[in-house]
N, C-alpha and C. Protein backbone atom coordinates (compact mmCIF):
# COMPACT_ATOMS: atom_id res chain seq x y z
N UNK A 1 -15.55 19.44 8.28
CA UNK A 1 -15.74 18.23 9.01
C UNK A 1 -17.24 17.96 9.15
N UNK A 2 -17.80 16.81 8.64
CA UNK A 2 -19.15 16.46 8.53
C UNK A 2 -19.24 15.71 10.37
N UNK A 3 -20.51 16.38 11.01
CA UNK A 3 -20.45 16.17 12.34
C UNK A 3 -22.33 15.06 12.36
N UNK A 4 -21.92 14.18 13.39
CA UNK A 4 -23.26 13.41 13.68
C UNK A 4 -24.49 13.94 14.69
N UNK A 5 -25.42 14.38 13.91
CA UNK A 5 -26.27 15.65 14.77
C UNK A 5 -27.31 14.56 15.06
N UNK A 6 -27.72 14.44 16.47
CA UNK A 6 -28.64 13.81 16.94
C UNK A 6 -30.28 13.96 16.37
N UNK A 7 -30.67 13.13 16.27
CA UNK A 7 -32.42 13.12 15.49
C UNK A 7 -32.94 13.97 16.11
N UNK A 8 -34.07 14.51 15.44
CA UNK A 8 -34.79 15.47 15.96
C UNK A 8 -34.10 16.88 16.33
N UNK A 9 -32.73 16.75 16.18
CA UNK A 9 -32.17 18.83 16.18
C UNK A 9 -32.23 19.61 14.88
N UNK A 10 -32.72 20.78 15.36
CA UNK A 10 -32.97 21.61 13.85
C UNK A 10 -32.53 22.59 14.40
N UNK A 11 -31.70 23.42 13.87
CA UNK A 11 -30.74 24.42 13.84
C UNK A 11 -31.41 25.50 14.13
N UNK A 12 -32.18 25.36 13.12
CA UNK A 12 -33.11 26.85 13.09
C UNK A 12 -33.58 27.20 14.07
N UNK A 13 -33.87 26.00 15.48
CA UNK A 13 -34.66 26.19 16.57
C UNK A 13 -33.66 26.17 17.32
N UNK A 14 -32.82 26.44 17.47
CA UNK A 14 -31.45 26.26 19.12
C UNK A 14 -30.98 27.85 18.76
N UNK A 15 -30.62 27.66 20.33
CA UNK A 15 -30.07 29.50 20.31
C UNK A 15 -28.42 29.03 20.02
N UNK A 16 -27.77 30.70 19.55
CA UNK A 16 -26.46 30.18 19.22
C UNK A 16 -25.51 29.63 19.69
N UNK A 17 -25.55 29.53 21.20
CA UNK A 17 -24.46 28.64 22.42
C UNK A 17 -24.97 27.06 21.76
N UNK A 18 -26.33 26.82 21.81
CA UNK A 18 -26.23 25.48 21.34
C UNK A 18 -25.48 25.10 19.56
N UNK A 19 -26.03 26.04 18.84
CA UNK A 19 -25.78 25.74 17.32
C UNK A 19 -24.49 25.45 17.45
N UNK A 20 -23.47 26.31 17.95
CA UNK A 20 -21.89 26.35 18.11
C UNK A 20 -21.61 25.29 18.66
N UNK A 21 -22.18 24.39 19.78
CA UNK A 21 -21.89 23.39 20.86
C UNK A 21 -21.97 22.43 19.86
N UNK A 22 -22.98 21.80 18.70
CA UNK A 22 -23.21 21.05 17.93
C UNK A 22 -22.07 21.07 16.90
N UNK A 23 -21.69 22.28 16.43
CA UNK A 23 -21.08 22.03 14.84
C UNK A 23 -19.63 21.94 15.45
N UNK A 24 -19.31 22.39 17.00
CA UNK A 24 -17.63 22.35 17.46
C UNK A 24 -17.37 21.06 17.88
N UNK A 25 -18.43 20.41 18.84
CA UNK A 25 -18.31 19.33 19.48
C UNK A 25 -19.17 18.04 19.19
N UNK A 26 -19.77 18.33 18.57
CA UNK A 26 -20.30 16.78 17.67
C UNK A 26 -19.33 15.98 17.15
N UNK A 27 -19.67 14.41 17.26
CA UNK A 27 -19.15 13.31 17.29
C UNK A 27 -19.12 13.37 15.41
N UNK A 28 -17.44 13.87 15.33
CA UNK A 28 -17.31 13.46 13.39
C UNK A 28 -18.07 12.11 12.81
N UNK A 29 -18.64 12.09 11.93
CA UNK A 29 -18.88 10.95 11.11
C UNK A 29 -18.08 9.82 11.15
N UNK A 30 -18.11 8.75 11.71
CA UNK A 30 -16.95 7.75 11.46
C UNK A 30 -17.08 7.44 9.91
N UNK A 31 -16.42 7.31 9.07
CA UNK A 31 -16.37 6.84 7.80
C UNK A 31 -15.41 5.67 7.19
N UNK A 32 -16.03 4.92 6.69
CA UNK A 32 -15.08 3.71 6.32
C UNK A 32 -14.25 4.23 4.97
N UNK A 33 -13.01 3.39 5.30
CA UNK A 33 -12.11 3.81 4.15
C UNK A 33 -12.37 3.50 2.95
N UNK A 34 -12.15 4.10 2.25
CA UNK A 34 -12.33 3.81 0.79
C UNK A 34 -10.83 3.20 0.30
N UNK A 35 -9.84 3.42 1.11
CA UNK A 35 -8.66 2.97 0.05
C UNK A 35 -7.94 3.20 1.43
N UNK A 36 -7.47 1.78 1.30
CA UNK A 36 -6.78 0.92 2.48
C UNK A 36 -4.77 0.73 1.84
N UNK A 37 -3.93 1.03 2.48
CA UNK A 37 -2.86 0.46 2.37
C UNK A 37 -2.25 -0.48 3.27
N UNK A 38 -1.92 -1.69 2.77
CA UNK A 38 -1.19 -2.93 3.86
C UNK A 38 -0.04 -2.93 3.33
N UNK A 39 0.80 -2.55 4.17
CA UNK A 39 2.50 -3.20 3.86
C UNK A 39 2.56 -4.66 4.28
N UNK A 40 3.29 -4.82 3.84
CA UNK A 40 3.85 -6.30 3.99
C UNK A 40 5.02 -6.41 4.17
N UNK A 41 5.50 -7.43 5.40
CA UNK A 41 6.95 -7.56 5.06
C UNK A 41 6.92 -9.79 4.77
N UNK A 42 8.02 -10.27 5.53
CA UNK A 42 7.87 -11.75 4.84
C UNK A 42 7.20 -12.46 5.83
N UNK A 43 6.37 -11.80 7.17
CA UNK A 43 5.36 -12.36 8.26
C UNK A 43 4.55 -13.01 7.83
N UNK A 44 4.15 -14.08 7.75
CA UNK A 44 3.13 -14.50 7.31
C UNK A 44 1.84 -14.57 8.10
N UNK A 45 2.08 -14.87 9.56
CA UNK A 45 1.38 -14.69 11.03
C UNK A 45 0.97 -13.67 10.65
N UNK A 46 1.63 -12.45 10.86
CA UNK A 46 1.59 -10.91 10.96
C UNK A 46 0.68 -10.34 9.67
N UNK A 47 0.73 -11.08 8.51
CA UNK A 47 0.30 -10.52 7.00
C UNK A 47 -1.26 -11.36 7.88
N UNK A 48 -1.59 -12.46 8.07
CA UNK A 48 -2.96 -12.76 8.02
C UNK A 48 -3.30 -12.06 8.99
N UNK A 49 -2.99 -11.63 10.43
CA UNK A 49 -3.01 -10.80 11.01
C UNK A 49 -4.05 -9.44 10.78
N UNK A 50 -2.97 -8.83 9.98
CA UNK A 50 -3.36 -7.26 9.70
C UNK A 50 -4.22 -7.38 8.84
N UNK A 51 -4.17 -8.48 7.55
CA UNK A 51 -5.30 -8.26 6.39
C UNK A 51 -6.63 -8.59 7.07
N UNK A 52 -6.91 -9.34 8.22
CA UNK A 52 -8.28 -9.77 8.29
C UNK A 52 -8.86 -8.12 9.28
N UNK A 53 -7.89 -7.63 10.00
CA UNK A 53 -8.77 -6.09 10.19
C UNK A 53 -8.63 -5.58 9.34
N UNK A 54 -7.83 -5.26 8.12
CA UNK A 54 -8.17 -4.06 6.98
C UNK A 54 -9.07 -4.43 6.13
N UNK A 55 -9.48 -5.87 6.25
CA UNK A 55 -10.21 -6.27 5.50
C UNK A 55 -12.19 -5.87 6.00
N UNK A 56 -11.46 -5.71 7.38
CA UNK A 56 -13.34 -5.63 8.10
C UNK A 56 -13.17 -4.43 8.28
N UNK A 57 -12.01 -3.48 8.05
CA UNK A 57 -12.34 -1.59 7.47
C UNK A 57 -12.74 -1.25 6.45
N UNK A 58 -12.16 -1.51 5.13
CA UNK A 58 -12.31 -1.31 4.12
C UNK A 58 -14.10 -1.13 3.51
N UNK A 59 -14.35 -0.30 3.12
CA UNK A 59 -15.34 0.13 2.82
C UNK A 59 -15.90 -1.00 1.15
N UNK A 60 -16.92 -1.76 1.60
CA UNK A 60 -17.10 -3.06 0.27
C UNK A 60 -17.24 -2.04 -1.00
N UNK A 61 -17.31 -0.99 -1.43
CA UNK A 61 -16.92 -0.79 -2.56
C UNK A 61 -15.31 0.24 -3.07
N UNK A 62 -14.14 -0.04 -1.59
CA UNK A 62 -13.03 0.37 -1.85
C UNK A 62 -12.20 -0.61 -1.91
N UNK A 63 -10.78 -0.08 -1.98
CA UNK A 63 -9.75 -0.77 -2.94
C UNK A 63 -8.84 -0.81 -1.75
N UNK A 64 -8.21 -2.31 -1.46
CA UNK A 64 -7.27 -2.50 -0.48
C UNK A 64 -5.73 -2.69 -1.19
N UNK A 65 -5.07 -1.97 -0.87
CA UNK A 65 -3.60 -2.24 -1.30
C UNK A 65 -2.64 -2.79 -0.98
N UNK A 66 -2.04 -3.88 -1.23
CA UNK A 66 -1.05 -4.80 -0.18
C UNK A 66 0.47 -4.29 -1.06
N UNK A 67 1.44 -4.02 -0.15
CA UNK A 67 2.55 -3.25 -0.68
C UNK A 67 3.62 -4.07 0.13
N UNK A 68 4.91 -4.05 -0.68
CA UNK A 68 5.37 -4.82 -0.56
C UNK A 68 6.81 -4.07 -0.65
N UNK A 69 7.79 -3.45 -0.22
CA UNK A 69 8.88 -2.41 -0.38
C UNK A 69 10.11 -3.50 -0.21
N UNK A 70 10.80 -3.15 -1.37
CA UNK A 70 12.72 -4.08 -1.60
C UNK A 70 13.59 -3.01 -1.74
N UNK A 71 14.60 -3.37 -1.56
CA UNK A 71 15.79 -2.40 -1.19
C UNK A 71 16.10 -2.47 -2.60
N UNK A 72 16.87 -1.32 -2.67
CA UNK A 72 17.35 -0.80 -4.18
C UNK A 72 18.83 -1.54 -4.04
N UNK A 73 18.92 -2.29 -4.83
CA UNK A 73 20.60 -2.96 -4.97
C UNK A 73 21.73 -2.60 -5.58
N UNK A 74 22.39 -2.71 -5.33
CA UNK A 74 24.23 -2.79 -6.15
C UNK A 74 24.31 -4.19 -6.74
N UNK A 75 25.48 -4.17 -7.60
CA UNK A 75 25.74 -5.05 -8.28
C UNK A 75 27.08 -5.81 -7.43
N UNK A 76 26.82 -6.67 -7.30
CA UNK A 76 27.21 -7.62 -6.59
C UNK A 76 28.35 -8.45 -7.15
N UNK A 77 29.81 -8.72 -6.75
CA UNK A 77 30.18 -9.91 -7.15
C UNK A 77 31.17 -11.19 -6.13
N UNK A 78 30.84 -12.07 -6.99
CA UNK A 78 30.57 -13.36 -6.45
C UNK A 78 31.85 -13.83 -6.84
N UNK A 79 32.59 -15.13 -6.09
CA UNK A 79 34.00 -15.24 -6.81
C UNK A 79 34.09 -15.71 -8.06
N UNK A 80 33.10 -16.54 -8.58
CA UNK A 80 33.06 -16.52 -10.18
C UNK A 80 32.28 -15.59 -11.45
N UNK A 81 31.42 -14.68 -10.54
CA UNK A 81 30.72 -13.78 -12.00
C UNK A 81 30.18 -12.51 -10.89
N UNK A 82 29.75 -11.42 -12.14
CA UNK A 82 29.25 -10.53 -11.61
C UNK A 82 27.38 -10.93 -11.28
N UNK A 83 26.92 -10.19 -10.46
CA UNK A 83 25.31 -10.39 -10.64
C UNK A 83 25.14 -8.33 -10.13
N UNK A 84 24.32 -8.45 -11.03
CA UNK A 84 23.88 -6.97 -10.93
C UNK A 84 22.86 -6.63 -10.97
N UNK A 85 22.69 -4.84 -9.80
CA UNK A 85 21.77 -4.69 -9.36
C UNK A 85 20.16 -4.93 -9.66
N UNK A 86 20.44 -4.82 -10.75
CA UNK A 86 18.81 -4.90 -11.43
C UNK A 86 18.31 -6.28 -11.68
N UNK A 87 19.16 -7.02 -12.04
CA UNK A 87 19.29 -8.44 -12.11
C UNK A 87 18.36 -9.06 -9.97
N UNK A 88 19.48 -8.49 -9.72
CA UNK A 88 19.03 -8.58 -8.02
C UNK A 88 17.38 -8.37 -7.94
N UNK A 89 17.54 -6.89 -8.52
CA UNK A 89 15.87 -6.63 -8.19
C UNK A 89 15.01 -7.11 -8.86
N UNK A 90 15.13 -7.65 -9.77
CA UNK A 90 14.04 -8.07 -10.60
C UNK A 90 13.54 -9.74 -10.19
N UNK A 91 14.64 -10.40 -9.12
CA UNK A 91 14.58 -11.18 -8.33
C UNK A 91 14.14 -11.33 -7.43
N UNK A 92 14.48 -10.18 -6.92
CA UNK A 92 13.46 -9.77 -5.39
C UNK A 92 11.87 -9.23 -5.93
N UNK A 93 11.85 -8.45 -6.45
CA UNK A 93 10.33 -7.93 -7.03
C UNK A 93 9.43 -9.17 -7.45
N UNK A 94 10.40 -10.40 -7.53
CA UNK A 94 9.33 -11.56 -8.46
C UNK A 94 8.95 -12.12 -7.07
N UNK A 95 10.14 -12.57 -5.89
CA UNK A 95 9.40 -13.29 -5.03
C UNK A 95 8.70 -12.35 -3.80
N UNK A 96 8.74 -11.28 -3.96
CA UNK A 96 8.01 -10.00 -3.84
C UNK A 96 6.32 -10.27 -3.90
N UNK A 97 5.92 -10.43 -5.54
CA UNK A 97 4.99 -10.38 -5.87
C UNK A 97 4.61 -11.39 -5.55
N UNK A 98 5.09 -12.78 -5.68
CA UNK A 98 4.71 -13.95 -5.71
C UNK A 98 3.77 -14.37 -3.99
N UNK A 99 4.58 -13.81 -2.86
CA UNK A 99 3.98 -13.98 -1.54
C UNK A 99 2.93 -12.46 -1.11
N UNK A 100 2.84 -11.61 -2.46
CA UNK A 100 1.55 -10.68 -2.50
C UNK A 100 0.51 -11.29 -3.05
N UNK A 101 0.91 -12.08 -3.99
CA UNK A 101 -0.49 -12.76 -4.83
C UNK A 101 -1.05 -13.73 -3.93
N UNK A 102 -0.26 -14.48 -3.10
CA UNK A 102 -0.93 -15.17 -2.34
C UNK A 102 -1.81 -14.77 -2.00
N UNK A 103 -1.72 -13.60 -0.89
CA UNK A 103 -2.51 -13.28 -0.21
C UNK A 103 -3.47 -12.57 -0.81
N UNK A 104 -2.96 -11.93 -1.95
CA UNK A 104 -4.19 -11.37 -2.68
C UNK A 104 -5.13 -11.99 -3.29
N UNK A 105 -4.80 -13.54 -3.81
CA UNK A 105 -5.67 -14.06 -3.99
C UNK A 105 -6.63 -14.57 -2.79
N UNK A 106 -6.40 -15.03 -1.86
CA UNK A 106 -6.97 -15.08 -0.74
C UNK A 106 -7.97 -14.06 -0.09
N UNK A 107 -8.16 -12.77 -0.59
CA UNK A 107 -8.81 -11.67 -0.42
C UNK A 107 -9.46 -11.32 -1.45
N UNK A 108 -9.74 -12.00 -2.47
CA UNK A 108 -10.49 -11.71 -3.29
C UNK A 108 -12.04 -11.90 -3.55
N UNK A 109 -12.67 -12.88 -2.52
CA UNK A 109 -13.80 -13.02 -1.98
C UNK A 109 -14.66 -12.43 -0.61
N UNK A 110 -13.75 -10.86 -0.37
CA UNK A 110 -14.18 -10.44 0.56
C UNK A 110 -14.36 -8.92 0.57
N UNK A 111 -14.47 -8.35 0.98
CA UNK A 111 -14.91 -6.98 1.01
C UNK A 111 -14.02 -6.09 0.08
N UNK A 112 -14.19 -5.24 -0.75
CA UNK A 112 -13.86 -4.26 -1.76
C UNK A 112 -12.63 -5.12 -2.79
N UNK A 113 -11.68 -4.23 -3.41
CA UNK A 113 -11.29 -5.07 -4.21
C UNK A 113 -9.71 -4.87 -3.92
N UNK A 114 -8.66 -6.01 -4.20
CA UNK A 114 -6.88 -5.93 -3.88
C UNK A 114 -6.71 -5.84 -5.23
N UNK A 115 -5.45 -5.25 -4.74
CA UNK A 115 -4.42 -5.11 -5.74
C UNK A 115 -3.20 -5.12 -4.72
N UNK A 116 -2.00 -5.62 -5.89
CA UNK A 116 -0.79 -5.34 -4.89
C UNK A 116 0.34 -5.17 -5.97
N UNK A 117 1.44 -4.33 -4.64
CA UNK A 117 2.43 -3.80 -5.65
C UNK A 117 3.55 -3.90 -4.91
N UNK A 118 4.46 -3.62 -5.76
CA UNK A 118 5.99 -3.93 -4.95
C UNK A 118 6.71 -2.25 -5.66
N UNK A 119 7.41 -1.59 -4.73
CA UNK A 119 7.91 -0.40 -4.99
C UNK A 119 9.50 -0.58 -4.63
N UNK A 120 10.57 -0.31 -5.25
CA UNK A 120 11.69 -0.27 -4.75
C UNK A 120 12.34 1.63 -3.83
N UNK A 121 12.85 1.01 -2.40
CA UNK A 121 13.14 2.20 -1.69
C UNK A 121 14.51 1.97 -0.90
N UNK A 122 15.04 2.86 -0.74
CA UNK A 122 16.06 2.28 0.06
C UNK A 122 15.57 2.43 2.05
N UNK A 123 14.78 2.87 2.06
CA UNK A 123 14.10 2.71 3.22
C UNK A 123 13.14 2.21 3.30
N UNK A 124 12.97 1.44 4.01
CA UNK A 124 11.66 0.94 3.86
C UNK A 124 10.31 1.98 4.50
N UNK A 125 10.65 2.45 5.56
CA UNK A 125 9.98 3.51 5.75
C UNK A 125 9.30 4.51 4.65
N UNK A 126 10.17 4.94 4.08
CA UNK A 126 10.24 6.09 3.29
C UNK A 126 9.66 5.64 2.10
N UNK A 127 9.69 4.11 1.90
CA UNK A 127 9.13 3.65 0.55
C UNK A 127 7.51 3.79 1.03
N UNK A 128 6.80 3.13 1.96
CA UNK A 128 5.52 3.05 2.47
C UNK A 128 5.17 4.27 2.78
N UNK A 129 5.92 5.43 2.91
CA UNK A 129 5.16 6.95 3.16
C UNK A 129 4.84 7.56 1.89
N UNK A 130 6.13 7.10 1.09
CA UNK A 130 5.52 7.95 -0.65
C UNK A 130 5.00 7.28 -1.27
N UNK A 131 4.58 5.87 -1.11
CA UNK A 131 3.71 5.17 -1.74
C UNK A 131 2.33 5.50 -1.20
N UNK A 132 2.26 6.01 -0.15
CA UNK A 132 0.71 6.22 0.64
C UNK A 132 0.33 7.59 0.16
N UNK A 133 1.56 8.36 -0.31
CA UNK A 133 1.22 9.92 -0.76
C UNK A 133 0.73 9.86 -2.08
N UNK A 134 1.40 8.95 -2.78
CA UNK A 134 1.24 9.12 -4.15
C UNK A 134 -0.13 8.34 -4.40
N UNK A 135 -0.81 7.19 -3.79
CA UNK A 135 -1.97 6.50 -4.15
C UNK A 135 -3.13 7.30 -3.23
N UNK A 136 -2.85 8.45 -2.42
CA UNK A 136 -3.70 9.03 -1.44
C UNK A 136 -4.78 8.23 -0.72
N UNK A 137 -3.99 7.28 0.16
CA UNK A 137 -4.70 6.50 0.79
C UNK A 137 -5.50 6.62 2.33
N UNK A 138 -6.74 6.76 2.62
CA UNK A 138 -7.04 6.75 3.59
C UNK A 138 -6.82 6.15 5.03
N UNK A 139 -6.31 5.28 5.02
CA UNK A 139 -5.57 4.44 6.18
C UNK A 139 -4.43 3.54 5.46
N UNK A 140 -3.59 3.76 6.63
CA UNK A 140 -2.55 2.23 6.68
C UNK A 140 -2.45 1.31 7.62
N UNK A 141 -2.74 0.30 7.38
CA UNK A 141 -3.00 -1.13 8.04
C UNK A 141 -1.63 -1.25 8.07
N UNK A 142 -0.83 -1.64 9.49
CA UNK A 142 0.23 -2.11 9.77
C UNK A 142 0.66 -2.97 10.87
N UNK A 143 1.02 -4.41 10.72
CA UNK A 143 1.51 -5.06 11.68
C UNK A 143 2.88 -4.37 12.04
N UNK A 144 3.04 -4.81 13.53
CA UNK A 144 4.07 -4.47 14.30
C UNK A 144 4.87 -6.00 14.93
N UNK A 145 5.95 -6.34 15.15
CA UNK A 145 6.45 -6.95 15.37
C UNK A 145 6.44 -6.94 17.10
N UNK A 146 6.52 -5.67 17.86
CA UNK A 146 6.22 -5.14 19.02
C UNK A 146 7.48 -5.84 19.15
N UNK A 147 9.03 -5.77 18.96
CA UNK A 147 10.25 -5.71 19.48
C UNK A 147 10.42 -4.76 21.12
N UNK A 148 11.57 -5.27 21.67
CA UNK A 148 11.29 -4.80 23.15
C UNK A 148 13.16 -4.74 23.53
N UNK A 149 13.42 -3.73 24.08
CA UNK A 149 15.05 -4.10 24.42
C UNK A 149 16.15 -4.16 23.23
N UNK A 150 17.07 -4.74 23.38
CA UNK A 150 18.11 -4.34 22.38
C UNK A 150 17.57 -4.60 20.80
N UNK A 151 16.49 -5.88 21.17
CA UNK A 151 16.00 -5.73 19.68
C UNK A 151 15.86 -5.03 19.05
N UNK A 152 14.89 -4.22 20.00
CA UNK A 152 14.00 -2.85 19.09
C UNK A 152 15.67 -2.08 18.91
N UNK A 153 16.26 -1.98 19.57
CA UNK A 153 17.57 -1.07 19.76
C UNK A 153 18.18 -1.34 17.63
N UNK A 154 18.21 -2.57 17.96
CA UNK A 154 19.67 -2.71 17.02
C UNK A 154 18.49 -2.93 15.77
N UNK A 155 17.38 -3.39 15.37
CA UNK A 155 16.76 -3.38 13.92
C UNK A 155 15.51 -2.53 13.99
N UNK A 156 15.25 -1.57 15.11
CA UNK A 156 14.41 -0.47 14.99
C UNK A 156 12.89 -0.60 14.74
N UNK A 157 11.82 0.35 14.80
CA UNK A 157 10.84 -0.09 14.76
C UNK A 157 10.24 0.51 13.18
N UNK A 158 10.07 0.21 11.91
CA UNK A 158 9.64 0.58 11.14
C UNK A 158 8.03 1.36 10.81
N UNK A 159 7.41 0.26 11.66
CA UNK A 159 6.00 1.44 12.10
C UNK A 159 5.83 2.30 12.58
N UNK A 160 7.28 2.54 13.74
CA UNK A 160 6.90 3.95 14.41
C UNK A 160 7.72 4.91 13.45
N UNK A 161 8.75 4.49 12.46
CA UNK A 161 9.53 5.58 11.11
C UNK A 161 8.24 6.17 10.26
N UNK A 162 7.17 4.91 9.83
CA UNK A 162 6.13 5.74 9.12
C UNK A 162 5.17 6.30 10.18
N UNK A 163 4.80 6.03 11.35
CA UNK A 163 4.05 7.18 11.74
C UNK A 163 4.67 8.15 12.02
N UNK A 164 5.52 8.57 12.21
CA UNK A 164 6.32 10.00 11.99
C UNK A 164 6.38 10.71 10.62
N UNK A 165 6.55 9.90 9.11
CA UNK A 165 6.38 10.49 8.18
C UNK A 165 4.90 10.45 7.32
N UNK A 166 4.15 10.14 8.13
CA UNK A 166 2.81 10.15 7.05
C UNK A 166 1.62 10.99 7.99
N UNK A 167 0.78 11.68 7.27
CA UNK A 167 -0.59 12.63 8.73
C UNK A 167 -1.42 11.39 7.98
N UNK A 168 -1.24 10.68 7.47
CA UNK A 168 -2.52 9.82 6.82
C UNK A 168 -2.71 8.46 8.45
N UNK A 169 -3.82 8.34 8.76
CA UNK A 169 -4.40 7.55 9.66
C UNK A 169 -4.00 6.17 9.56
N UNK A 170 -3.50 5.22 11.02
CA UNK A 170 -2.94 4.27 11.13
C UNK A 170 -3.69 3.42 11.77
N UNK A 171 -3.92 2.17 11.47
CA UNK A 171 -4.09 1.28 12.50
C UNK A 171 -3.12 0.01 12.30
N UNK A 172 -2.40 0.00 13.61
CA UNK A 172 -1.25 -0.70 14.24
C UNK A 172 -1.49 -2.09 14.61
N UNK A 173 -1.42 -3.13 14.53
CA UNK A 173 -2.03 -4.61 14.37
C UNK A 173 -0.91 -4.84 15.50
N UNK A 174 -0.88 -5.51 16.59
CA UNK A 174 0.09 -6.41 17.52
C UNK A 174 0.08 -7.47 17.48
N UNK A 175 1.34 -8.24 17.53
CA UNK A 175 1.23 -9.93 17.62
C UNK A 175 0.01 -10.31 18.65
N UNK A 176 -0.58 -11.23 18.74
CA UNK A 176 -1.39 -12.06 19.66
C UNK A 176 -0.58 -13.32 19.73
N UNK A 177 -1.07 -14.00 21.04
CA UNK A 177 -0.27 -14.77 21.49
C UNK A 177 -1.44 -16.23 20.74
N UNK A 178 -0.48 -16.71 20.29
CA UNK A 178 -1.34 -18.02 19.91
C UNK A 178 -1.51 -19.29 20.48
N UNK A 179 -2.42 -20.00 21.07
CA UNK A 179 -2.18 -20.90 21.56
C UNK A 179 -0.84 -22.17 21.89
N UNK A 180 -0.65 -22.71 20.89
CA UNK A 180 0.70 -22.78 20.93
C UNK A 180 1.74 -22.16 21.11
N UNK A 181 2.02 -21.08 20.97
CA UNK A 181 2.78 -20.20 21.74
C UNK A 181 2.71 -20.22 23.71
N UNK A 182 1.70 -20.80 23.98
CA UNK A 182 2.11 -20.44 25.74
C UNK A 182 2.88 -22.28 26.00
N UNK A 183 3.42 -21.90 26.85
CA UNK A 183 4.02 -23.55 27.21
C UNK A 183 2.64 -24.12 28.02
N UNK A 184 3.33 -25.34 27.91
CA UNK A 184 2.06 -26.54 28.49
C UNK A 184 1.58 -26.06 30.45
């Protein structure tokens, strides 16, 4: 752990209670990320939201990732034809990508560089934890819906599923109340 040693201390000159006090309890280096992950779900509030702080983390010569997780499908049928699974997904993955490019294009004049991807999982959780393992990403940028009561009860909180499965560092975005949002 690289620690922030105040100007003017030189090691060589402190007795060992201090040297130890410095290298145990010194303030770590804050360091900007080099490689940012944003999930996305179909928020659009929530997506401009979270991208404009991962965007003022992201370190201007790292790589922000906007991710985008679809459920793995069955093949489906309809009372006149079959439609099948892959058929499904390759449907979902297009309008998937299509509301990633938005925004990725929209981020392309600002600090480090996007890319975005769409991964199929049957959890969504579980898709955004092995996608963060496998690209070894330094933070995940995540809006929260901040559900309350049976809500949270009956469709659960997906940000708090990946902070339980990932040690990789979070920052949690909350709705803000928008002007229009308060009554007159």
């Amino acid at each position: 752990m690289r620690h922030e040693i105040e100007d003017g201390f030189d090691p060589l000159q402190c007795s060992l209670g201090e040297w130890y006090f410095w290298m145990e309890y010194a303030k770590p280096k804050r360091q900007t990320p080099q490689k940012i992950l944003v999930p996305l779900d179909r928020s659009i509030r929530g997506a401009e939201q979270v991208l404009s702080v991962a965007q003022g983390l992201l370190d201007a010569d790292g790589e922000g990732i906007l991710l985008r997780v679809i459920p793995s499908l069955s093949t489906k049928m309809t009372s006149t034809s079959f439609i099948s699974g892959s058929q499904q997904e390759k449907h979902e993955r297009s309008k998937a990508l299509g509301f990633l490019k938005y925004f990725g294009d929209r981020l392309g004049d600002g600090r480090g560089r996007w890319r975005y991807d769409v991964t199929v999982s049957d959890s969504i959780a579980d898709g955004i934890a092995d996608f963060a393992a496998r690209e070894e990403v330094d933070l995940i940028a995540m809006y929260t819906h901040d559900r309350k009561g049976l809500a949270k009860l009956i469709k659960g909180s997906v940000t708090e599923q990946v902070q339980r499965r990932v040690s990789t560092e979070m920052r949690i975005v909350r709705p803000r109340k928008w002007p229009l949002d308060e009554p007159p």
